[in-house]
Protein backbone atom coordinates (compact mmCIF):
# COMPACT_ATOMS: atom_id res chain seq x y z
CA UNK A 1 0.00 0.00 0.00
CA UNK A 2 2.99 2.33 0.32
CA UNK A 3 2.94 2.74 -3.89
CA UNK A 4 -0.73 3.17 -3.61
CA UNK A 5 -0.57 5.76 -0.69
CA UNK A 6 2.13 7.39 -2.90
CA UNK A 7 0.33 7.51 -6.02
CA UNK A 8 -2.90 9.20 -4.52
CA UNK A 9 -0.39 11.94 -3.06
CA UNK A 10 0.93 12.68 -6.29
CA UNK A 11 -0.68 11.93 -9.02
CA UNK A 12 -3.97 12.34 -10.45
CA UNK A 13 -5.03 8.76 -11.76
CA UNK A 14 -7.97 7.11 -11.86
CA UNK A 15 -8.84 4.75 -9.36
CA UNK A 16 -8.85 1.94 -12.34
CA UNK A 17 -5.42 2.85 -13.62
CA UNK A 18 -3.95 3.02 -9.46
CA UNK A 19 -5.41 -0.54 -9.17
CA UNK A 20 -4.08 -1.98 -11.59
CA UNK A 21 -0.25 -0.12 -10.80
CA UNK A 22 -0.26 -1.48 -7.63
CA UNK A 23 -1.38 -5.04 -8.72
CA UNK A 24 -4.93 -5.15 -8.24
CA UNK A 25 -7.06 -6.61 -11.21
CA UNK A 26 -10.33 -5.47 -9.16
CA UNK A 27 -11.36 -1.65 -8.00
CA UNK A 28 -12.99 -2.79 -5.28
CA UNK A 29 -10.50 -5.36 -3.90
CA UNK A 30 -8.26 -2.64 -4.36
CA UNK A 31 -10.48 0.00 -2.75
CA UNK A 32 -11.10 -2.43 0.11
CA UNK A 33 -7.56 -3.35 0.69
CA UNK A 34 -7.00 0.43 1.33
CA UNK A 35 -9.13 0.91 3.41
CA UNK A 36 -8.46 -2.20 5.49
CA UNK A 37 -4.93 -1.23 5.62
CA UNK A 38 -5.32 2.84 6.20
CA UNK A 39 -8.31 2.77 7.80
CA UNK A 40 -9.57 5.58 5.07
CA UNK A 41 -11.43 5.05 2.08
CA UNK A 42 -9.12 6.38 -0.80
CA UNK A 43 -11.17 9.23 -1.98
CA UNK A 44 -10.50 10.89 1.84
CA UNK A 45 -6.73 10.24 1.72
CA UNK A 46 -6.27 11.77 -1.46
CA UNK A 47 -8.51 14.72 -0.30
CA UNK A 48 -6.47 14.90 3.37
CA UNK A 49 -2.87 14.13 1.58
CA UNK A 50 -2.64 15.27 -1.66
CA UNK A 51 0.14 17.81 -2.26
């Protein structure tokens, strides 16, 4: 999750195209994942973090 917690810092990619970066084949596995792990869904990191 570090690449993923990375990529919603600085970039602007889909949540599709960040899946399937960091190895995910499935948006919600992937969105599920993150939040397990962060304890955030993504769209509220990447509104919190973002640079």
């Amino acid at each position: 999750m570090v690449k993923a917690t990375e990529l919603l810092r600085e970039s602007q990619l889909g949540l599709k195209e960040m899946a399937t970066r960091v190895g995910y084949e499935s948006e919600v596995s992937f969105s599920k994942a993150f939040k397990r792990c962060a304890g955030v869904v993504l769209s509220f990191y990447r509104q919190q973090y973002a640079s």
